[in-house]
N, C-alpha and C. Protein backbone atom coordinates (compact mmCIF):
# COMPACT_ATOMS: atom_id res chain seq x y z
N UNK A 1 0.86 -1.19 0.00
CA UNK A 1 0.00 0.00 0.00
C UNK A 1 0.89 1.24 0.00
N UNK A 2 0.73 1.83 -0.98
CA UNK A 2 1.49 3.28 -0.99
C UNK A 2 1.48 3.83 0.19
N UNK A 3 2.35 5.10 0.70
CA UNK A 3 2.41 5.63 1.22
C UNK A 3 1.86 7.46 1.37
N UNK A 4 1.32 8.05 2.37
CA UNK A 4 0.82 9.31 1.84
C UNK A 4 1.48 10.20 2.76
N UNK A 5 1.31 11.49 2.07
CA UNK A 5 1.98 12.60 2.42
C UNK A 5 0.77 13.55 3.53
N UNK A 6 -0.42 12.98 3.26
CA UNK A 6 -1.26 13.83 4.35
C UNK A 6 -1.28 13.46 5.27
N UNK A 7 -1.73 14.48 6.44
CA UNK A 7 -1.73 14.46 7.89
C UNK A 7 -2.61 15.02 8.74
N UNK A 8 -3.23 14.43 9.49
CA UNK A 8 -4.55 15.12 9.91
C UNK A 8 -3.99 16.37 11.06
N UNK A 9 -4.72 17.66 11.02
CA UNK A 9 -4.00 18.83 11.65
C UNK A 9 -5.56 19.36 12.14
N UNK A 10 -4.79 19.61 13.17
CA UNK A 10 -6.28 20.63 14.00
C UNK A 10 -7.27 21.51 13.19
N UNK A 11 -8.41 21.86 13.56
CA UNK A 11 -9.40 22.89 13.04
C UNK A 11 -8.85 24.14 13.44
N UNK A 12 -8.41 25.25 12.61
CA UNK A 12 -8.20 26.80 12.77
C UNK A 12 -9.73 27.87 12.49
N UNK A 13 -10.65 27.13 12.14
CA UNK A 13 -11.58 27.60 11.86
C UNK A 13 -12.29 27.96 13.18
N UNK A 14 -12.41 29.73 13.93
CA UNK A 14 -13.20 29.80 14.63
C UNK A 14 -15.14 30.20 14.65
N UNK A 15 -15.87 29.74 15.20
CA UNK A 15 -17.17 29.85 15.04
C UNK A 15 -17.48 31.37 15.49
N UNK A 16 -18.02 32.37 15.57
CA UNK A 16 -18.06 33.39 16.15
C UNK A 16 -19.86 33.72 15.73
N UNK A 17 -20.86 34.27 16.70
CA UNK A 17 -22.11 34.87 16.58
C UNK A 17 -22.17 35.96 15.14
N UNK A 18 -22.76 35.52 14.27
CA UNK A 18 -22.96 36.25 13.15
C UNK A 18 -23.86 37.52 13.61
N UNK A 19 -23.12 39.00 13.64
CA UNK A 19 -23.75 40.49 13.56
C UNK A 19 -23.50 41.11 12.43
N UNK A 20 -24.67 41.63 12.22
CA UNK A 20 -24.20 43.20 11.19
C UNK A 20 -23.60 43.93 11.24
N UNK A 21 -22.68 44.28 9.99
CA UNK A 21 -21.60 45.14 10.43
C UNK A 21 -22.61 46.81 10.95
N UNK A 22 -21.90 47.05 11.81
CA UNK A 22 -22.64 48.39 12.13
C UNK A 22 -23.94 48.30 12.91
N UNK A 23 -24.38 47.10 13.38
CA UNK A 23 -24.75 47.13 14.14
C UNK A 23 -25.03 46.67 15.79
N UNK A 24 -25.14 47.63 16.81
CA UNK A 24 -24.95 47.39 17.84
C UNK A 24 -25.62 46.86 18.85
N UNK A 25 -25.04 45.82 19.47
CA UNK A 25 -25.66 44.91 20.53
C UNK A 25 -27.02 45.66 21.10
N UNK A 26 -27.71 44.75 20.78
CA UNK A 26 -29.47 45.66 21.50
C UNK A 26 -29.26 45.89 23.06
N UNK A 27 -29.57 46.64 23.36
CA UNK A 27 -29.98 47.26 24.95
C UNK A 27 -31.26 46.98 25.35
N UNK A 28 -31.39 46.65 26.55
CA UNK A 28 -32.45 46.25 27.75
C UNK A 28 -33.36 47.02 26.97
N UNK A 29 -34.89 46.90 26.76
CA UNK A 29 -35.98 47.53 26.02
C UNK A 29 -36.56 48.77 26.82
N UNK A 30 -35.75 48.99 28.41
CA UNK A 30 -36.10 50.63 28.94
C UNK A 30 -35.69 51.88 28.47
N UNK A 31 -34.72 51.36 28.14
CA UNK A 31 -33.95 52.22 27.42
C UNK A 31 -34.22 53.13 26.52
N UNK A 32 -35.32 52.18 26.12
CA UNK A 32 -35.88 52.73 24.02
C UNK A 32 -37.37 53.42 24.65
N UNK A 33 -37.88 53.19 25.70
CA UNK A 33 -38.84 53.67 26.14
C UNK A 33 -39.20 55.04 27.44
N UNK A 34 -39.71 55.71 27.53
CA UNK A 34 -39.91 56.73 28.42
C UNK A 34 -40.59 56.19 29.61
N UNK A 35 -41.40 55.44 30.16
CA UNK A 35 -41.84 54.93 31.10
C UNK A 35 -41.99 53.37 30.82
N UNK A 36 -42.10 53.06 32.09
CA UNK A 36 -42.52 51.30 31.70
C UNK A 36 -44.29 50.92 32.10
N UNK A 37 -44.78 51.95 32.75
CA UNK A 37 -46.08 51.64 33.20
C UNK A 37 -46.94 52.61 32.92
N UNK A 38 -48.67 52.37 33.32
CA UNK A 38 -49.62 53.03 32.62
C UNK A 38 -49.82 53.46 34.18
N UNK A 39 -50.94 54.69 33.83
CA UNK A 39 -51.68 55.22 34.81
C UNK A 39 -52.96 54.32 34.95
N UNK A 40 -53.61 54.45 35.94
CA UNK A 40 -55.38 54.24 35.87
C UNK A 40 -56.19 54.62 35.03
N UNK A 41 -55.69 56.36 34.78
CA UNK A 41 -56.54 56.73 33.19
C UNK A 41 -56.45 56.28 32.21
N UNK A 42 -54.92 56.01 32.53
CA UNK A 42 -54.75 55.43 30.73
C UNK A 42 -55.13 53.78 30.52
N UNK A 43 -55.15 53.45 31.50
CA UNK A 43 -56.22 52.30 31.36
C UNK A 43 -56.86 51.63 30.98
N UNK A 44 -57.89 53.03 31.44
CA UNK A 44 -59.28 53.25 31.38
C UNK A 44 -59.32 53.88 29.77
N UNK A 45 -58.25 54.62 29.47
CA UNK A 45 -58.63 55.19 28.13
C UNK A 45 -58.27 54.11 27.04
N UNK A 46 -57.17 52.81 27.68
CA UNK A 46 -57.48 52.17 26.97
C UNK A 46 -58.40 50.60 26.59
N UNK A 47 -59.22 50.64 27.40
CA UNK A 47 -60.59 49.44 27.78
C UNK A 47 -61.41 50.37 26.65
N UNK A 48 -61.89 52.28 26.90
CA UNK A 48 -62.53 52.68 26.03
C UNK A 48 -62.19 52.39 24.47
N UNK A 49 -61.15 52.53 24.37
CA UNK A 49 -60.33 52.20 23.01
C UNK A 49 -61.00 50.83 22.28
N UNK A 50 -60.79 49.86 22.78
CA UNK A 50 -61.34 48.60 22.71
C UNK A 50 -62.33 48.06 22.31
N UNK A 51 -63.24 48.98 22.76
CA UNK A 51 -64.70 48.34 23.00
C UNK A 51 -65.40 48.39 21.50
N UNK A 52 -64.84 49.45 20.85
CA UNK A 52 -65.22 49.17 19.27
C UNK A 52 -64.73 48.54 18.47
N UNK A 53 -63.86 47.58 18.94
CA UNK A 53 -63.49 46.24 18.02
C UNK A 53 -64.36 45.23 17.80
N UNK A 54 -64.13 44.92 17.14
CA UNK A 54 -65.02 43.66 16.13
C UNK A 54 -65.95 42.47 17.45
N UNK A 55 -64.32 42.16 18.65
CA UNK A 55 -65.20 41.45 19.76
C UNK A 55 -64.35 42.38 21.27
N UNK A 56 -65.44 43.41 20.96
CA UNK A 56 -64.81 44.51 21.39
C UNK A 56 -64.90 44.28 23.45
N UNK A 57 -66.03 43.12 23.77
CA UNK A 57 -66.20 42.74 25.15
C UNK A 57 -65.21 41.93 25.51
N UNK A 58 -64.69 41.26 24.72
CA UNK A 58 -63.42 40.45 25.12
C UNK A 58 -62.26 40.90 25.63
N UNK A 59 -62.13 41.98 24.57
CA UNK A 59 -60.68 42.86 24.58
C UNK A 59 -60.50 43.44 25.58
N UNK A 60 -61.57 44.22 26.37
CA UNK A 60 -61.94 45.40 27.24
C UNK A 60 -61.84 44.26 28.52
N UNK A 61 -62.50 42.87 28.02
CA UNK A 61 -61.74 42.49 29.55
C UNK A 61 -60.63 41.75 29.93
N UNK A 62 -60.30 41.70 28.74
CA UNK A 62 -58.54 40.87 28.61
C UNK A 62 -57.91 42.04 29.33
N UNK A 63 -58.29 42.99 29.20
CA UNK A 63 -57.39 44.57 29.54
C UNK A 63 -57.89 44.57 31.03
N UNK A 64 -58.91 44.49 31.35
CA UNK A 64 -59.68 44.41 32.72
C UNK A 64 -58.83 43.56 33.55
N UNK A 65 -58.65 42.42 33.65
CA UNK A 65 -58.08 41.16 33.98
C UNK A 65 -56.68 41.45 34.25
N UNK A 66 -55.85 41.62 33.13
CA UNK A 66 -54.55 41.62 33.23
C UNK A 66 -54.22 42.85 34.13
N UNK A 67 -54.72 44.16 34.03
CA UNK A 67 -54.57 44.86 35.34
C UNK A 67 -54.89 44.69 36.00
N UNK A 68 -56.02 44.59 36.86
CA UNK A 68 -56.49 44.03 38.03
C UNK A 68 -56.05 43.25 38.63
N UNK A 69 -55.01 41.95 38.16
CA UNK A 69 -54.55 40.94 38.94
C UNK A 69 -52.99 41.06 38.48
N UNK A 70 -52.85 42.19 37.84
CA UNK A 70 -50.85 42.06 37.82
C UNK A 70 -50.45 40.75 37.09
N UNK A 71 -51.22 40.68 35.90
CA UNK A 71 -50.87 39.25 34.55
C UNK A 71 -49.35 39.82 33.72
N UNK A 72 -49.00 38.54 34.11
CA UNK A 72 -48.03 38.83 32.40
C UNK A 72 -48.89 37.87 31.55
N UNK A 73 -48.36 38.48 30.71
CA UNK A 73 -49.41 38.15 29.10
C UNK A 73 -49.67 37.02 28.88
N UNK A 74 -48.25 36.02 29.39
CA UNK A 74 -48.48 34.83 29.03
C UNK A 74 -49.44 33.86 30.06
N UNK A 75 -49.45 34.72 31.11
CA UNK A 75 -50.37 34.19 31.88
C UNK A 75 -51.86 34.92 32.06
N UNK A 76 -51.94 35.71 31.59
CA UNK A 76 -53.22 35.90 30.45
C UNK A 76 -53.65 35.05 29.54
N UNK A 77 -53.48 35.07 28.70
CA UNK A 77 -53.88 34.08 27.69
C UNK A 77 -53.60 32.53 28.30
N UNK A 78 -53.35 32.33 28.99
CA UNK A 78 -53.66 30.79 29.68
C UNK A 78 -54.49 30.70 30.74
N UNK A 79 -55.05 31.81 31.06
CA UNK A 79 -55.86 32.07 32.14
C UNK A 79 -57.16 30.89 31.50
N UNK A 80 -57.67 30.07 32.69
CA UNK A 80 -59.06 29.10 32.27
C UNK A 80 -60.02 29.21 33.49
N UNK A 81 -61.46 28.71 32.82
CA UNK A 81 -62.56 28.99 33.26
C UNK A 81 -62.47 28.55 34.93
N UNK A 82 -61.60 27.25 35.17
CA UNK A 82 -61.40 26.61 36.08
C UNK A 82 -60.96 27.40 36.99
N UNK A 83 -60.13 28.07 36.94
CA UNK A 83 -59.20 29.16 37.20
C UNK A 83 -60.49 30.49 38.37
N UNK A 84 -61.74 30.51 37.79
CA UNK A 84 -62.27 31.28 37.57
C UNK A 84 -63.42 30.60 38.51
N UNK A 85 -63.67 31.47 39.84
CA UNK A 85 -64.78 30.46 40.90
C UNK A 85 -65.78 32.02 40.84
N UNK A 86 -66.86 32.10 40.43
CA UNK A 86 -67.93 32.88 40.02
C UNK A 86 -68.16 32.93 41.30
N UNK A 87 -68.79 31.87 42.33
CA UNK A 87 -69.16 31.51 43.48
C UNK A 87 -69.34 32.41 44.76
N UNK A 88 -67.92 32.37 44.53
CA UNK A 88 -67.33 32.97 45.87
C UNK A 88 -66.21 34.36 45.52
N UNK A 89 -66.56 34.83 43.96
CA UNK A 89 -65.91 36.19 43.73
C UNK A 89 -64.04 36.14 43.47
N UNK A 90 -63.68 34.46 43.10
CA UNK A 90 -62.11 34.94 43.26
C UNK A 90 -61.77 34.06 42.26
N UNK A 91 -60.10 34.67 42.17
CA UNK A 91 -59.76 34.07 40.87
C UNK A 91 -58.46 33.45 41.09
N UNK A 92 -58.17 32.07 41.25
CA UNK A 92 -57.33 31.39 41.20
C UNK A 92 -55.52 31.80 40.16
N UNK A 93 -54.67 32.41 41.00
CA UNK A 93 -53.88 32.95 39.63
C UNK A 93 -52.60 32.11 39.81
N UNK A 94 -52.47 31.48 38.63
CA UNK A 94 -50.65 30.96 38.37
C UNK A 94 -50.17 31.57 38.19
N UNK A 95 -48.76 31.95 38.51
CA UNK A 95 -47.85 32.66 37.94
C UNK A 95 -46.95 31.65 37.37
N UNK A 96 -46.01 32.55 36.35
CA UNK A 96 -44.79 31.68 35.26
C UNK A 96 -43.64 32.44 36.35
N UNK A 97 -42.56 31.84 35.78
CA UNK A 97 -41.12 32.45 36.28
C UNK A 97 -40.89 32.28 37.78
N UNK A 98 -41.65 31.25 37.80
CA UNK A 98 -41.11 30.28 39.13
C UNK A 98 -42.16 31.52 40.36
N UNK A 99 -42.85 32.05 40.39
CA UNK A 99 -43.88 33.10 40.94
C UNK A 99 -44.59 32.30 41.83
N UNK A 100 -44.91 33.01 42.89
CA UNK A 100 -45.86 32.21 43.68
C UNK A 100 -47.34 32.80 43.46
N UNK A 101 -47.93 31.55 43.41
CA UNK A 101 -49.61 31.49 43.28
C UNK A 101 -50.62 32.24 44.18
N UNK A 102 -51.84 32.25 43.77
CA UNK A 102 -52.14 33.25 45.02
C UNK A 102 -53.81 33.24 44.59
N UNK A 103 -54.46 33.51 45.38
CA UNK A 103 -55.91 33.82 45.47
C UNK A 103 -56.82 35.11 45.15
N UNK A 104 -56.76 35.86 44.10
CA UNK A 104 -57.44 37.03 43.97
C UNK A 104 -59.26 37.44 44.27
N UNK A 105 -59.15 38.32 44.98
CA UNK A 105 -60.89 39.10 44.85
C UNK A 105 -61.30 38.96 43.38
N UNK A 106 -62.12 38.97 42.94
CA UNK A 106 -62.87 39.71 41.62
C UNK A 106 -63.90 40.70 42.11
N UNK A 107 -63.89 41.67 41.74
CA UNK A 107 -64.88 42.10 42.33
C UNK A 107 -65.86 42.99 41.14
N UNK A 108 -67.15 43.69 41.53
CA UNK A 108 -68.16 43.76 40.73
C UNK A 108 -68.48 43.81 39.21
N UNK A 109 -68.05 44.64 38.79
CA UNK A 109 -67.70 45.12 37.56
C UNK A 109 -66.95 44.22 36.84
N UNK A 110 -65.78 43.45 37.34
CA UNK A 110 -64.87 42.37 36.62
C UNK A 110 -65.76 41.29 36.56
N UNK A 111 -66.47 40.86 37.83
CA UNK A 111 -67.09 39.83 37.73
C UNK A 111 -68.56 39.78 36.81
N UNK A 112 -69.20 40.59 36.46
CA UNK A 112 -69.84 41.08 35.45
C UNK A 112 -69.80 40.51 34.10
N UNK A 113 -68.29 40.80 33.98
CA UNK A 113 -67.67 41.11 32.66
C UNK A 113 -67.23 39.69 31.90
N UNK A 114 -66.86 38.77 33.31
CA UNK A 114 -66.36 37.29 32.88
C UNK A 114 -67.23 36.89 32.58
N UNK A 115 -68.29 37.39 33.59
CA UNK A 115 -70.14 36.17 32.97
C UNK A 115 -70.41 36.31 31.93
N UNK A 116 -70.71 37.44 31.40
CA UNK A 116 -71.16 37.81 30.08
C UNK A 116 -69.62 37.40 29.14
N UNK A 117 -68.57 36.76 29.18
CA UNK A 117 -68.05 36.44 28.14
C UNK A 117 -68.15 34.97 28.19
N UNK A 118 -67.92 34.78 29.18
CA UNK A 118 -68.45 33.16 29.40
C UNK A 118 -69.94 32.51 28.73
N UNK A 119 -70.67 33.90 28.69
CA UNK A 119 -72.05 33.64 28.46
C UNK A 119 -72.36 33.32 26.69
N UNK A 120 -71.25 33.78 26.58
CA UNK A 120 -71.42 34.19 24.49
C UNK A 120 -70.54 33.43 24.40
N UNK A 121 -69.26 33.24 24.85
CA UNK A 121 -68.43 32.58 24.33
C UNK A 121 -68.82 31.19 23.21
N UNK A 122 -67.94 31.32 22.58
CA UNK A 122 -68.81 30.61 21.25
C UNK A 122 -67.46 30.47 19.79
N UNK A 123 -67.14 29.54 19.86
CA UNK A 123 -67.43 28.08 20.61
C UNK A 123 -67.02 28.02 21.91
N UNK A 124 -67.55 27.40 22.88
CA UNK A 124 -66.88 26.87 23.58
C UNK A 124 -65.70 26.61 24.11
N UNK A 125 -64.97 27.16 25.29
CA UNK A 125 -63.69 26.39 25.63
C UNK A 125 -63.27 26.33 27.15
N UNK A 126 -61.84 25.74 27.27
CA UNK A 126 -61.63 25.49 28.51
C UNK A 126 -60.64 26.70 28.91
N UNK A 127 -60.43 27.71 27.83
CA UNK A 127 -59.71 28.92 27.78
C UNK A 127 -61.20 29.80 27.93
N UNK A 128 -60.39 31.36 28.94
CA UNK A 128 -61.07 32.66 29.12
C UNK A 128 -61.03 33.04 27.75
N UNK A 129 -60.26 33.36 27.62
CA UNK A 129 -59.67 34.76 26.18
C UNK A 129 -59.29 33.64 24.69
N UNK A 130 -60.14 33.35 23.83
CA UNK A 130 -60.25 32.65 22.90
C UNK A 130 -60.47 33.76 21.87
N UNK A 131 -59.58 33.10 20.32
CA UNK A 131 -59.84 33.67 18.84
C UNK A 131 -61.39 33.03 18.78
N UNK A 132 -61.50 33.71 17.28
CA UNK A 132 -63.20 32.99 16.39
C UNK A 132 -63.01 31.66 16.37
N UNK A 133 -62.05 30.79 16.35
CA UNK A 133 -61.55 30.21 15.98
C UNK A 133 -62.39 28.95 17.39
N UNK A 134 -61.90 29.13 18.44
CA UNK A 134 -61.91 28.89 19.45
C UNK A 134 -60.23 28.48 20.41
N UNK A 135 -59.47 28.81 19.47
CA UNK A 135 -57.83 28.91 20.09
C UNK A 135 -57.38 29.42 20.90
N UNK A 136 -56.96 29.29 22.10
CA UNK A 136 -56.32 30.75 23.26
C UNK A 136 -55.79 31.45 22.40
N UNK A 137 -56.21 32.95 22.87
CA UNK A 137 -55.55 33.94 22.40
C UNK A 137 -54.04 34.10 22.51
N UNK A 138 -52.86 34.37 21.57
CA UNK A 138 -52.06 34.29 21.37
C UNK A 138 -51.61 36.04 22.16
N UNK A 139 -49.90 35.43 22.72
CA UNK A 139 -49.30 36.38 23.47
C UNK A 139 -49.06 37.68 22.06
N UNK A 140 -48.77 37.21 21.04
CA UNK A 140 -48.32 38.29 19.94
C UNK A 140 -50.03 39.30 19.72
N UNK A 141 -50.97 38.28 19.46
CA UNK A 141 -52.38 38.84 19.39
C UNK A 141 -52.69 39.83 20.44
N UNK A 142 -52.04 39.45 21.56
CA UNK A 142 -52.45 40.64 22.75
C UNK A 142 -51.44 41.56 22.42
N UNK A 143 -50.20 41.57 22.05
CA UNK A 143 -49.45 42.64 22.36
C UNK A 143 -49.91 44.10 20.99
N UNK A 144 -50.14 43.16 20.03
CA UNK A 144 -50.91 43.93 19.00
C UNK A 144 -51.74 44.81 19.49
N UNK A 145 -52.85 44.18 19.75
CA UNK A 145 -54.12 45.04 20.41
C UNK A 145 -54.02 46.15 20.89
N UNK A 146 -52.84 45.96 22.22
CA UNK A 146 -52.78 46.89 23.17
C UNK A 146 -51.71 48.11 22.25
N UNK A 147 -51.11 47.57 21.06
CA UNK A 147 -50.44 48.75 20.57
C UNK A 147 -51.72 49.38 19.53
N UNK A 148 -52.67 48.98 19.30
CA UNK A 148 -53.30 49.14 18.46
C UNK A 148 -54.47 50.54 19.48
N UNK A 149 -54.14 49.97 21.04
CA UNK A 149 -55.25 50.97 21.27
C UNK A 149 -54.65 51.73 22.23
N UNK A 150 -53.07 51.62 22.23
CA UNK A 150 -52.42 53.21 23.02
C UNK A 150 -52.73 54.40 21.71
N UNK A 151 -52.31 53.55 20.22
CA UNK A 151 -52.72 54.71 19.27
C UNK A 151 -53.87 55.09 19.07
N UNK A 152 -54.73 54.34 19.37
CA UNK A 152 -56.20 55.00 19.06
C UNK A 152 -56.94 56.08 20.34
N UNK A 153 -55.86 55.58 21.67
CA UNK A 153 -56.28 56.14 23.01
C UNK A 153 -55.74 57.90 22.69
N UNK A 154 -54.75 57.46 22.16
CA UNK A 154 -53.50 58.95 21.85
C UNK A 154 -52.80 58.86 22.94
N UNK A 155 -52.31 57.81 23.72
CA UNK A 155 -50.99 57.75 25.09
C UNK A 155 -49.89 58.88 24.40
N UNK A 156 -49.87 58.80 23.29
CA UNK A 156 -48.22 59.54 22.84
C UNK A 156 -47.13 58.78 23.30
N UNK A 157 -47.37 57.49 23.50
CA UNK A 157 -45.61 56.46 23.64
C UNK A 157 -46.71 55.72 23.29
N UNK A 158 -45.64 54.15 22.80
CA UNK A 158 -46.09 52.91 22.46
C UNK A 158 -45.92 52.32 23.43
N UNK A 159 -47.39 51.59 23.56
CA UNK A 159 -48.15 50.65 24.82
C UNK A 159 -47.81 49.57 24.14
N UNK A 160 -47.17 48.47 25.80
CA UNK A 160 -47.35 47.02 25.62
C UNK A 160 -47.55 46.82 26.53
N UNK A 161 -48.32 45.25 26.61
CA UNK A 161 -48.96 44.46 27.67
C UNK A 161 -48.14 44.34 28.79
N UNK A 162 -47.36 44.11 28.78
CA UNK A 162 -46.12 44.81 30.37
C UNK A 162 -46.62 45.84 31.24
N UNK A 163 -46.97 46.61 30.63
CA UNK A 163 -47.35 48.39 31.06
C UNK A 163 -48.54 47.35 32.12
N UNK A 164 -49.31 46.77 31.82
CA UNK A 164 -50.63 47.27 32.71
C UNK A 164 -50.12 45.81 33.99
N UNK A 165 -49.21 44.79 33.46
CA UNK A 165 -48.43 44.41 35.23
C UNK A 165 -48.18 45.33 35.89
N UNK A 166 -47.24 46.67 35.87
CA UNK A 166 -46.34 47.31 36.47
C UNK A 166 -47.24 48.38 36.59
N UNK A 167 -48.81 48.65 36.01
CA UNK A 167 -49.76 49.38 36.50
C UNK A 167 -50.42 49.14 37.73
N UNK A 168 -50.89 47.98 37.33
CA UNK A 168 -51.27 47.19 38.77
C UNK A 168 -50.74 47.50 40.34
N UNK A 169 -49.11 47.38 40.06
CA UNK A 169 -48.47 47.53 41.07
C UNK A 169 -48.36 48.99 41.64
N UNK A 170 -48.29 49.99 40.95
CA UNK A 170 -48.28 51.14 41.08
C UNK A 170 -49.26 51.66 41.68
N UNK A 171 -50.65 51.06 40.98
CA UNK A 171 -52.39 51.72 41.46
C UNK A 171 -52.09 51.03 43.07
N UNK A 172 -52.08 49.88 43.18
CA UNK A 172 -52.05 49.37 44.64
C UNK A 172 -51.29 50.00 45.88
N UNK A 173 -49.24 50.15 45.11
CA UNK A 173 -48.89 50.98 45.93
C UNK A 173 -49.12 52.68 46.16
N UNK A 174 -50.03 52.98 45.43
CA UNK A 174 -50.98 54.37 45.84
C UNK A 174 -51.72 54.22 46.55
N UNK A 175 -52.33 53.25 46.73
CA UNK A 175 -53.71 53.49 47.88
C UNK A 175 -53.24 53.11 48.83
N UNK A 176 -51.91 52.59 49.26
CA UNK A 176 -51.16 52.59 50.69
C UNK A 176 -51.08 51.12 51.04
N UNK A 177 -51.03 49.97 49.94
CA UNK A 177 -50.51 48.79 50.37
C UNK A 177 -49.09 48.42 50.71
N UNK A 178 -48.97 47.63 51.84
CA UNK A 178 -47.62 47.71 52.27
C UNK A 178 -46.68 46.67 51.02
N UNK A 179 -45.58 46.86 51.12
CA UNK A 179 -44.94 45.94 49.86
C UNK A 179 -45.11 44.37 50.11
N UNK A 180 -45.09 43.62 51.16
CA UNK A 180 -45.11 42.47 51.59
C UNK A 180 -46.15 42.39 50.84
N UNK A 181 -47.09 42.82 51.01
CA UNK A 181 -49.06 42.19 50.42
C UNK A 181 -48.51 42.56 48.84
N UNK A 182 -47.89 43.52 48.76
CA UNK A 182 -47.87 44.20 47.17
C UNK A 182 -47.02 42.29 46.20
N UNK A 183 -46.07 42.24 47.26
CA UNK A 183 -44.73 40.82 46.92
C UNK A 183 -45.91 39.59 46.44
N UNK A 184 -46.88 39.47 47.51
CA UNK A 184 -48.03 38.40 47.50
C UNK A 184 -48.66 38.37 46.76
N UNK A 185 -49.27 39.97 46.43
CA UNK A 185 -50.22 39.61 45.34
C UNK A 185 -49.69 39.63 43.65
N UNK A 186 -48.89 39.97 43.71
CA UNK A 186 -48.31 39.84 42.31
C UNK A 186 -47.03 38.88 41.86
N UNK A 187 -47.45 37.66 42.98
CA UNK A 187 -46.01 36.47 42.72
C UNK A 187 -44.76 36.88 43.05
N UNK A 188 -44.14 37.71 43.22
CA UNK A 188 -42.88 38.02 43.18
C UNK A 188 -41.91 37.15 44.31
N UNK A 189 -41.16 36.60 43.73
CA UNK A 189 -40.09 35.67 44.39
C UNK A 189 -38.70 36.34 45.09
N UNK A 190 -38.56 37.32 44.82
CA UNK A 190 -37.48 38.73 45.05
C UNK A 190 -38.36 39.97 45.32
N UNK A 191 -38.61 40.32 46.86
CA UNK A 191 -39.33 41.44 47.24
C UNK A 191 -38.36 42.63 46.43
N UNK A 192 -37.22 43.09 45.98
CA UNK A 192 -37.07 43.63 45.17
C UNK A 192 -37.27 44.43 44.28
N UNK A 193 -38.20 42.85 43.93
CA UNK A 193 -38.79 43.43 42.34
C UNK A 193 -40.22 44.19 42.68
N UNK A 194 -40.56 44.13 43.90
CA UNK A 194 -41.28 44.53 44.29
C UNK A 194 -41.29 46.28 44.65
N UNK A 195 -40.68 46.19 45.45
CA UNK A 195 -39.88 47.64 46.28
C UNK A 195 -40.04 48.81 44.98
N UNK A 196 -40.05 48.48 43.43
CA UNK A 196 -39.74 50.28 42.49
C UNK A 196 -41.14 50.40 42.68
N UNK A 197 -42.11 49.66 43.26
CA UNK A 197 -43.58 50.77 42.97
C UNK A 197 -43.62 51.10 44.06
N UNK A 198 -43.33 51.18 45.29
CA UNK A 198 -43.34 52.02 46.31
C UNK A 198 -42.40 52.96 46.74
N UNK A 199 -41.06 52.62 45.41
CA UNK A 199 -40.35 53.65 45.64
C UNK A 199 -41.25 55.15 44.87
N UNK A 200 -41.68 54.93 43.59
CA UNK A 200 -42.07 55.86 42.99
C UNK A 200 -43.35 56.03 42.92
N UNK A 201 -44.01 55.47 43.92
CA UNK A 201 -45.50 56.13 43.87
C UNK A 201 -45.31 57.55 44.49
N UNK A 202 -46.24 58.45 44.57
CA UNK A 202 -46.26 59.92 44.00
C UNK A 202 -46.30 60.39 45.62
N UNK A 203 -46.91 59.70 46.53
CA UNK A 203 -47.21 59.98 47.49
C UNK A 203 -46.03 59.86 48.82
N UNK A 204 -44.63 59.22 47.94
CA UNK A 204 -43.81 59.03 49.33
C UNK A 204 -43.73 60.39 49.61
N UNK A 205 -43.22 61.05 49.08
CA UNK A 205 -42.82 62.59 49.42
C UNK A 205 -44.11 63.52 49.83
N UNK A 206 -44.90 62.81 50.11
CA UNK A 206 -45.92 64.05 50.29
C UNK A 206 -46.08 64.98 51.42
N UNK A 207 -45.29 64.46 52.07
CA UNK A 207 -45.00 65.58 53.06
C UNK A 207 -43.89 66.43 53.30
N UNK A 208 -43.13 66.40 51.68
CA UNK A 208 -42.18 67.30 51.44
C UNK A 208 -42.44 68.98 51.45
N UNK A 209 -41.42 69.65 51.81
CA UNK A 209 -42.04 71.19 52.04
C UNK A 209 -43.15 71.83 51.89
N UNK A 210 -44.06 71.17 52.86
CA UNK A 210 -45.06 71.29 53.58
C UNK A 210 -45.04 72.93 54.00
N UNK A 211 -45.74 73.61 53.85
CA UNK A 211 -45.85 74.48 54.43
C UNK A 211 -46.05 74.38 56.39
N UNK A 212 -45.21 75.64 56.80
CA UNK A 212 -45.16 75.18 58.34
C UNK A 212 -45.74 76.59 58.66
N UNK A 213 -46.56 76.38 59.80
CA UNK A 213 -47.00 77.91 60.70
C UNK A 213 -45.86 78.40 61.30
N UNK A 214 -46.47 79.85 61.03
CA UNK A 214 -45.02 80.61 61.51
C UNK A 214 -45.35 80.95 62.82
């Protein structure tokens, strides 16, 4: 058998993350934005927004829901009927991201709002927030919406479904909930993450230069 002159030699070839030239590593998404959360009005201005869509009762309470109980989206749209005790006024909530679970009020107006979608719902399902279709509503489908009705509200920044978690937290730490209950009711596993809505609700300082009797 002949003899050969080749020789097997290491790989010099390094693998490296394919970027565009000229362009630069994305930054955290606060960055690109002016606030991260909604007010109560804006809310409210955007449930009004809503209500003239095609299934305009759904929308208004997908928006209802996810503020009221401090949802991330994805636990929105997995939200189920089961989930949901008419009975006794409360709403069973999972959290994702390793979150602890917890027991919510519903109260008048929300609870209203589930009956009557529950009531039409059509077809049928074991999902709250369903397409025509009868499919859970999709996390991209919600984030649409809600950009669809900061522009129609006129917010002047672009709204996403994030905004009305970190609303939640904000409306609550205004009316003077302590952070522990604030940690509880919105899953949080790191009081932390808890602590920026009571840093910046409007009211810590309110007894800043106070006028004093002379």
């Amino acid at each position: 058998m002949a003899k050969t002159h080749l020789k097997t030699v290491s790989p010099t070839t390094v693998f490296r993350t394919v970027r565009l030239v000229g362009m630069p590593n994305r930054r955290p998404n606060a960055t690109y934005r002016t606030r991260e959360y909604l007010t109560e009005a804006e809310v409210e201005r955007l449930i009004r927004a809503v209500k003239d869509n095609r299934h305009g009762h759904r929308d208004a309470t997908m928006i209802l829901v996810a503020y009221r109980h401090g949802l991330r989206v994805s636990e929105l749209v997995d939200l189920r009927w089961d989930q949901v005790d008419f009975r006794h006024g409360r709403l069973h909530v999972r959290r994702v991201k390793q979150g602890t679970p917890a027991v919510h009020p519903i109260i008048g107006d929300e609870l209203r709002a589930l009956r009557q979608l529950k009531r039409e719902q059509e077809p049928r399902s074991a999902f709250v927030f369903t397409s025509e279709r009868g499919s859970p509503f999709t996390t991209a489908g919600f984030a649409r919406m809600i950009e669809r009705a900061g522009v129609e509200a006129k917010l002047g920044f672009q709204a996403h479904p994030h905004m009305l978690r970190h609303a939640c937290g904000f409306a609550l730490a205004n009316q003077g909930h302590d952070t522990r209950s604030l940690q509880a009711y919105l899953g949080h596993k790191n009081i932390q993450h808890t602590v920026r809505y009571s840093e910046l609700t409007p009211t810590r300082f309110k007894d800043f230069w106070r006028e004093r009797d002379a």
